[in-house]
Protein backbone atom coordinates (compact mmCIF):
# COMPACT_ATOMS: atom_id res chain seq x y z
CA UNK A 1 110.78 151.12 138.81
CA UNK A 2 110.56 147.30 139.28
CA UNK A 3 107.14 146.28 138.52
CA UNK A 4 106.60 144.93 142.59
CA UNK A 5 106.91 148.75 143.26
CA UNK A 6 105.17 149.90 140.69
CA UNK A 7 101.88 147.49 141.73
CA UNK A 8 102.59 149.28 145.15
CA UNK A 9 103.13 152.77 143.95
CA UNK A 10 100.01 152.30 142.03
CA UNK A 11 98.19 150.91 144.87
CA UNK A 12 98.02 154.50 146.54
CA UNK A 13 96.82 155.75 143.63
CA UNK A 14 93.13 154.42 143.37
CA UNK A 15 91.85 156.37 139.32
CA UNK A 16 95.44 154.46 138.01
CA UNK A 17 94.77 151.45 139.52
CA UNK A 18 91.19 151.46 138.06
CA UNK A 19 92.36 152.35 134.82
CA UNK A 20 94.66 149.70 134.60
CA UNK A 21 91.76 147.24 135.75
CA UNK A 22 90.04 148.43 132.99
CA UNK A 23 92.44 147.51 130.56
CA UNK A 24 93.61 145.02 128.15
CA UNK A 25 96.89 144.63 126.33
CA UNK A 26 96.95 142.41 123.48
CA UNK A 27 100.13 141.50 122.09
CA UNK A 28 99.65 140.93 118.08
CA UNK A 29 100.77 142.48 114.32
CA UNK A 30 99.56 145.56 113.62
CA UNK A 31 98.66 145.74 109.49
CA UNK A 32 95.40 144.62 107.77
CA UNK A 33 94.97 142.13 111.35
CA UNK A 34 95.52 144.95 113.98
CA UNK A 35 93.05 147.15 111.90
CA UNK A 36 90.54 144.89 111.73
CA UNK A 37 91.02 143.47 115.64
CA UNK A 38 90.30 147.10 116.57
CA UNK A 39 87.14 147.22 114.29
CA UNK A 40 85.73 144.13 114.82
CA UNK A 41 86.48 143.20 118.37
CA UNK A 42 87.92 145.89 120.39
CA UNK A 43 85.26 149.18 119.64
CA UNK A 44 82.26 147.12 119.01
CA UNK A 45 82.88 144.23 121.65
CA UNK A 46 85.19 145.16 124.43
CA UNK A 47 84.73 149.31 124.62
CA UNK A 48 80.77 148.39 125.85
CA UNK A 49 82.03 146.60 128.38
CA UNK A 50 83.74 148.88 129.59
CA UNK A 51 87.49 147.70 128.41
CA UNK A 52 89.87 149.68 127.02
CA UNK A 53 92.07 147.60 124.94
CA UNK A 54 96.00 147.94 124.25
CA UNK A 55 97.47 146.76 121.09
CA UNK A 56 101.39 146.20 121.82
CA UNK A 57 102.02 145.96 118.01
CA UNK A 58 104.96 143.62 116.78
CA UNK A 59 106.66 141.00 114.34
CA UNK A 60 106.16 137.14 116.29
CA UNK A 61 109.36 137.09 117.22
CA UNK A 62 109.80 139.93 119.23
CA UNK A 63 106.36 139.01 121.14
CA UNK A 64 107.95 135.04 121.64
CA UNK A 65 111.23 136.26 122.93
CA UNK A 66 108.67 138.88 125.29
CA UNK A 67 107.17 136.29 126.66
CA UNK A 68 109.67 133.60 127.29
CA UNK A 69 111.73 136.34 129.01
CA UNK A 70 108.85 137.01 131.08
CA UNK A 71 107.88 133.84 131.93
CA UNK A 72 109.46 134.07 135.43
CA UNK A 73 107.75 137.50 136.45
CA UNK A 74 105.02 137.95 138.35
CA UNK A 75 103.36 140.63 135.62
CA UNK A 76 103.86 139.96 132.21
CA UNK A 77 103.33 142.79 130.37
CA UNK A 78 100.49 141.17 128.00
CA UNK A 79 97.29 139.88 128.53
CA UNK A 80 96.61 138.01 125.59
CA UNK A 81 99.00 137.22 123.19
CA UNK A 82 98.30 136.42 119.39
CA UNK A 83 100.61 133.71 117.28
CA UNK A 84 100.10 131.70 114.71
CA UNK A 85 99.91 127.53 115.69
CA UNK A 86 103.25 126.19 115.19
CA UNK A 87 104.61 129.59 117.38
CA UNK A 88 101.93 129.05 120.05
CA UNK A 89 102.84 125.30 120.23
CA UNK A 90 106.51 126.06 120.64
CA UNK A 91 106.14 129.23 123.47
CA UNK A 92 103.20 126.44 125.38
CA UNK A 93 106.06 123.93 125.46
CA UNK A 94 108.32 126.25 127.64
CA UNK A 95 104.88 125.99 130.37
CA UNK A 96 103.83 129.89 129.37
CA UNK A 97 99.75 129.47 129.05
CA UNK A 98 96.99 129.10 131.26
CA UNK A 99 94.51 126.60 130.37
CA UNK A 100 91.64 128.27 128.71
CA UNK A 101 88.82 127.99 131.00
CA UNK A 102 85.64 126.98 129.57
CA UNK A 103 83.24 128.49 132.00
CA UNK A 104 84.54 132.43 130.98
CA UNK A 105 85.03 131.73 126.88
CA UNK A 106 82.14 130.60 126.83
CA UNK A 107 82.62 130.76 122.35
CA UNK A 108 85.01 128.16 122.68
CA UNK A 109 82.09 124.69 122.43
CA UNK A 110 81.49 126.14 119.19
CA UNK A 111 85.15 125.84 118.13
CA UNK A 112 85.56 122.99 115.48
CA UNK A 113 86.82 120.30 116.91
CA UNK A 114 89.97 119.80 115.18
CA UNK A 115 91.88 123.20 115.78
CA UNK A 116 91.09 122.89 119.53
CA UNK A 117 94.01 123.43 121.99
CA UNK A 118 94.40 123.49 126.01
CA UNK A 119 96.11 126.44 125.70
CA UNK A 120 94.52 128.79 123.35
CA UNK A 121 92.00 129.29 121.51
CA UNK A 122 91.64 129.44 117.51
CA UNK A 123 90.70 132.56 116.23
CA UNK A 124 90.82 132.56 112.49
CA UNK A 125 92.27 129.73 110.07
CA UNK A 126 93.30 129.05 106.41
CA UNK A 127 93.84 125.31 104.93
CA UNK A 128 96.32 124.25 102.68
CA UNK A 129 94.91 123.79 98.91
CA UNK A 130 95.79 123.59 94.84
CA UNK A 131 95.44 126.88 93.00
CA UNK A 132 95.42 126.46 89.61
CA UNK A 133 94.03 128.66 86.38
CA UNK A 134 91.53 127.31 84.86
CA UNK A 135 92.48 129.02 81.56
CA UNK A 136 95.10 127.19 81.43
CA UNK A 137 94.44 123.54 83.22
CA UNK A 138 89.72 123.36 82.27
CA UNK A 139 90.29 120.02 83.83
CA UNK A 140 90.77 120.44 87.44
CA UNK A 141 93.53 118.52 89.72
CA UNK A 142 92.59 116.41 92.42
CA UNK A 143 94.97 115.63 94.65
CA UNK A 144 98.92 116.70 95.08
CA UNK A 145 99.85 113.74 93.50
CA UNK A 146 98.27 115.01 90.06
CA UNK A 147 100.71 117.92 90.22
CA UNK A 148 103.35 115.51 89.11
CA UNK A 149 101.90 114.91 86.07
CA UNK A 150 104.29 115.29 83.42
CA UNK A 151 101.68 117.27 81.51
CA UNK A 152 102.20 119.63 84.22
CA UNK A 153 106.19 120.09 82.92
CA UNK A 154 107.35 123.52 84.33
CA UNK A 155 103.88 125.03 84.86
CA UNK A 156 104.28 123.85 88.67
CA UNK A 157 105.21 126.62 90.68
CA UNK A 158 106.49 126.92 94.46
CA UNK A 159 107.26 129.66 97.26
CA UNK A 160 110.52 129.32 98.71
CA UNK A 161 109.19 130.14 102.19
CA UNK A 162 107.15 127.78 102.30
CA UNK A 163 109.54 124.70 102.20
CA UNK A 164 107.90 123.57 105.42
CA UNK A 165 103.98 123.18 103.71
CA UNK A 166 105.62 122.50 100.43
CA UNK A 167 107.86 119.48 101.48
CA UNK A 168 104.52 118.17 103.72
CA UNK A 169 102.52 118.49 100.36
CA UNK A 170 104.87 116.20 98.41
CA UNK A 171 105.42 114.00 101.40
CA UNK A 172 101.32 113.31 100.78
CA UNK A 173 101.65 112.78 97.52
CA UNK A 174 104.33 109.76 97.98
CA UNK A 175 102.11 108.00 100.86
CA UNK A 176 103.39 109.93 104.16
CA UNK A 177 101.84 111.68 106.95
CA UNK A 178 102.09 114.65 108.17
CA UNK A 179 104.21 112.77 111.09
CA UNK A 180 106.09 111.10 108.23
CA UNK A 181 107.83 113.41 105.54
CA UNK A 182 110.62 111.07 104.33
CA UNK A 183 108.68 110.02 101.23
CA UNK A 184 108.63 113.93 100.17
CA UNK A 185 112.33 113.56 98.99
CA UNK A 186 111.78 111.03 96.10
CA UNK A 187 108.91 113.58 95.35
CA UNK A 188 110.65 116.61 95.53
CA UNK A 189 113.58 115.46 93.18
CA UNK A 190 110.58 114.05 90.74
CA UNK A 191 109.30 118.05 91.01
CA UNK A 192 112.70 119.12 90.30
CA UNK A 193 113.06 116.69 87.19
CA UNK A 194 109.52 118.04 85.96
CA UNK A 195 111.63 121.52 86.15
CA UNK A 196 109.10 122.75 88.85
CA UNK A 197 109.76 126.51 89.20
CA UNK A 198 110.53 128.06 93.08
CA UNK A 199 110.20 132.09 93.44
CA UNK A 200 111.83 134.06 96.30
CA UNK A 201 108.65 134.79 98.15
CA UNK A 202 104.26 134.50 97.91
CA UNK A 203 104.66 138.07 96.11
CA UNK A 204 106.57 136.54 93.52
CA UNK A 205 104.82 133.84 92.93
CA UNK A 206 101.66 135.53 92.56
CA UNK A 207 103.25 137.84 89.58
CA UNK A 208 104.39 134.58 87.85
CA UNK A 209 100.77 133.29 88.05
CA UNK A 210 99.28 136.42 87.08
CA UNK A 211 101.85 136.62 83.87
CA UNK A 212 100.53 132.62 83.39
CA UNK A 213 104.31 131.88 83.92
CA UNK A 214 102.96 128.78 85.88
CA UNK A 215 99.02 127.93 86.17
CA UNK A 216 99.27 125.61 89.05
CA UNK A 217 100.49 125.81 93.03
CA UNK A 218 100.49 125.11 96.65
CA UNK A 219 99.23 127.72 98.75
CA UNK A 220 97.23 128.97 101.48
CA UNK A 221 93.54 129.39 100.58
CA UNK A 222 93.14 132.86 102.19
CA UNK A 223 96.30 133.99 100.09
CA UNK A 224 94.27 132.47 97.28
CA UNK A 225 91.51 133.91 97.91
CA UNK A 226 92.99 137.47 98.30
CA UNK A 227 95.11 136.72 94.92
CA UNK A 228 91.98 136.21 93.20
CA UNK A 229 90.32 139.19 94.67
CA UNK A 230 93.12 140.99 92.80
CA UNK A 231 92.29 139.89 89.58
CA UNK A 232 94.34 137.15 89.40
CA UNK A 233 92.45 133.97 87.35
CA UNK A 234 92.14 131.56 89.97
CA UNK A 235 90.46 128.31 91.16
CA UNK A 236 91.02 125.73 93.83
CA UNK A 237 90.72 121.92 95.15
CA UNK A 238 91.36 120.56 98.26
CA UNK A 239 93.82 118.07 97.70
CA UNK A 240 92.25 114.65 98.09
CA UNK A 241 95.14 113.90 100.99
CA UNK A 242 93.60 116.12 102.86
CA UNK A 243 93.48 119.62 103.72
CA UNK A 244 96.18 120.85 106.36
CA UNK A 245 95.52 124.08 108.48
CA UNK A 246 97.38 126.95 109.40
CA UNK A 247 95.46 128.68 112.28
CA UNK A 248 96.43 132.21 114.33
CA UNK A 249 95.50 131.38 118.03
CA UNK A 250 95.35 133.62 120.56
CA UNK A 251 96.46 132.63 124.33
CA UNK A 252 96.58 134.17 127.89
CA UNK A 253 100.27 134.38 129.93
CA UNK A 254 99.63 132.80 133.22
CA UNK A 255 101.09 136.12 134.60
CA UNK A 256 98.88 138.28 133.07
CA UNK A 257 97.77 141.23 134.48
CA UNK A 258 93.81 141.15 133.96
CA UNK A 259 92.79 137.79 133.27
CA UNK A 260 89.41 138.72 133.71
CA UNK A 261 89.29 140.82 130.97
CA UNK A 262 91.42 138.34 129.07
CA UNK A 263 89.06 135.77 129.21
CA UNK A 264 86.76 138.21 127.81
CA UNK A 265 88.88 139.52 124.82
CA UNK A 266 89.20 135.64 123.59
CA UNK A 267 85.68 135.27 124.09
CA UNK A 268 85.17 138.23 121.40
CA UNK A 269 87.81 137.02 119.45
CA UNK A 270 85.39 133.67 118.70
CA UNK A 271 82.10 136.45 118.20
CA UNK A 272 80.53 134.66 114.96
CA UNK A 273 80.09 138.13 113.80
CA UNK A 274 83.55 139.57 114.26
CA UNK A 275 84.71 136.12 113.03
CA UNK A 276 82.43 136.49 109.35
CA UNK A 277 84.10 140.02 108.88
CA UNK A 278 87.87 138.73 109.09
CA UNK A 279 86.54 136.05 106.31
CA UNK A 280 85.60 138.62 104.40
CA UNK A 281 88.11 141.03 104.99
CA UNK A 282 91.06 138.26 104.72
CA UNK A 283 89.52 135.09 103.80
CA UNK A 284 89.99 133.04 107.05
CA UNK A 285 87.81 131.11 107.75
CA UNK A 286 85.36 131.17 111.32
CA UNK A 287 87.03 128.58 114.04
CA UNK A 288 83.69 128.47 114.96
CA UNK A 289 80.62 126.44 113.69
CA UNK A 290 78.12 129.60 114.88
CA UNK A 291 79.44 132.08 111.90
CA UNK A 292 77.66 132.25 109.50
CA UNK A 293 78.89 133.26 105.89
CA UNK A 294 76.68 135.21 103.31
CA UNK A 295 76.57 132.91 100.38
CA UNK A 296 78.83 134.04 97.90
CA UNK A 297 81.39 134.18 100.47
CA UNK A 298 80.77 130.61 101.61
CA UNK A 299 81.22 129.32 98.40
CA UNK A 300 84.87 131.06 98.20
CA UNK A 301 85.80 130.15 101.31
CA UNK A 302 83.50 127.19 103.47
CA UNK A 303 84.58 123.35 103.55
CA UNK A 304 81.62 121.09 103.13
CA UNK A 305 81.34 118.68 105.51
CA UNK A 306 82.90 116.15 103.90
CA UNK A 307 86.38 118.32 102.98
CA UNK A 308 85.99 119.35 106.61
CA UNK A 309 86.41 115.84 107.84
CA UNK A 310 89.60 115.75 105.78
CA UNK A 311 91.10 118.81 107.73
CA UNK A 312 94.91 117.98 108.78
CA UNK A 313 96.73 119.29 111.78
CA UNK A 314 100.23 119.64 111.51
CA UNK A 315 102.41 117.57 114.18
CA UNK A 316 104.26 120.38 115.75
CA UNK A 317 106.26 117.90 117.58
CA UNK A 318 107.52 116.21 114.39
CA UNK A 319 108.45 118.88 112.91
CA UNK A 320 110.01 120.93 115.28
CA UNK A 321 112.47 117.60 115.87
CA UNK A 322 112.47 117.69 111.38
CA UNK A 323 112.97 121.23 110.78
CA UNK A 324 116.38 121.81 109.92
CA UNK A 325 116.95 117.99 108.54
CA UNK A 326 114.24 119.22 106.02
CA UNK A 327 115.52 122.50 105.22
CA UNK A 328 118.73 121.14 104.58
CA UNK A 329 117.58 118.74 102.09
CA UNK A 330 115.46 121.56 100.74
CA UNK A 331 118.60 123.58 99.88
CA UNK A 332 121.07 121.85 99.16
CA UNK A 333 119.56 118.85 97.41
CA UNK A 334 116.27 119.97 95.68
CA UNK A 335 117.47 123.73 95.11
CA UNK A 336 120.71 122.93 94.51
């Protein structure tokens, strides 16, 4: 049944109709971030009023070939759909998002200024900074460019997944931009001469810092901060270049079914309660400056003011146009 004749079938059919009304169906991963969407947002926030939410559970690119298939239909079947920034950016591009409407996420004038969007809305983010063991290195690093420090002679280690951030890191560290990584070659080769070592995955590179195989990195603070919640011995810095984000948005298809309750599920989604328990559940920080942090946890996780002014937002157009120039390079001239 076509979904025109199934809005009509279900027309006649007044409890199903109202159900559906009642519902929401957010499109999003299921793991430790479906768990704790369902126990901080959708039982306490959405179930009192009255919404029954959906989870339609999947990898990102299943849900961005979803929705770009969909795009023509007059039902999509998602209300909200959750992606990280650089996947959001590339789905709004193809004209898939309603504007977020101020007036019904009413959360979002407490979003921080630099992660806002048009088209979503920022639900949880992570900023790029050094991890290094202070065992090893008592005198901390400032800035990516200290990590070529010849001092630093294979104790430098990098995730192979993460050429993108890791070739933007180096690209700092020789004077570019985040819309400029062509000095990141010259660094990258300098890495390689320093015999920088590059694991398979995060995984890996975690077990060769926990072994002290290398004492200093590039990563993700919430990885970080989850590493060093597993025992691993761990500090960080935010690099003096700046601090780049990675942020998990959530947006609404223009053919949703129940904006409405849409509307209201991003709303939740910016809750500075329900945003302090994925900081301390995953170490993301709040997108919003109305959560509050207990103290400990601030100190883990918070920016000051200052680092916060430093934050860096990756220029999705840049390096969409970039992409496979810089993996190329990436293979076949600093790995091979």
């Amino acid at each position: 049944m076509g979904a025109g004749a199934l809005a009509a079938y279900t027309a006649g059919l007044p409890g199903l109709a109202e159900a559906q009304a009642n519902q929401a169906i957010i499109g999003t991963w299921g793991g430790d971030y479906g768990e704790l969407l369902r126990q901080m947002i959708d039982t306490p926030l959405m179930k009192p009023q009255g919404v029954e939410i959906l989870q339609d559970l999947a990898n990102a690119d299943p849900r961005k070939t979803k929705l770009i298939a969909e795009r023509q239909s007059r039902r999509g079947a998602m209300d909200v759909a959750c992606l990280s920034d650089s996947d959001m950016y590339l789905i709004a591009q193809q004209g898939v998002f309603d504007e977020v409407p101020l007036d019904k996420v009413k959360g979002a004038s407490a979003i921080i200024p630099a992660l806002r969007k048009s088209y979503a809305i920022p639900h949880i983010y992570s900023y790029r900074v050094i991890l290094y063991n202070p065992n090893k290195v008592p005198v901390p690093p400032k800035s990516y460019a200290d990590l070529f420090d010849p001092k630093w002679r294979g104790r430098v280690g990098l995730s192979d997944i993460l050429y993108l951030a890791n070739t933007e890191s180096a690209a700092l560290a020789g004077g570019g931009s985040v819309s400029n990584y062509e000095p990141a070659q010259k660094k990258l080769m300098e890495w390689r001469s320093l015999d920088v070592k590059l694991y398979p995955s995060n995984e890996a590179l975690a077990a060769a810092l926990k072994a002290e195989e290398v004492w200093l990195t590039v990563m993700w603070m919430a990885r970080g901060f989850m590493w060093q919640k597993a025992g691993i011995p761990l500090k960080h810095v935010v690099p003096a270049e700046g601090a780049t984000t990675i942020v998990f948005e959530a947006g609404v298809p223009k053919n949703a079914r129940n904006k409405d309750n849409a509307w209201r599920y991003l709303d939740a989604m910016l809750d500075p309660k329900a945003q302090a328990g994925f900081a301390d559940r995953m170490g993301y920080v709040p997108t919003v400056t109305t959560a509050t942090l207990p103290p400990e946890l601030a100190q883990q996780l918070a920016l000051s003011d200052a680092e916060r002014a430093r934050l860096l937002t990756p220029d999705f157009a840049y390096v969409t146009r970039s992409q496979s120039q810089i993996l190329d390079f990436w293979n076949k001239q600093f790995k091979g």
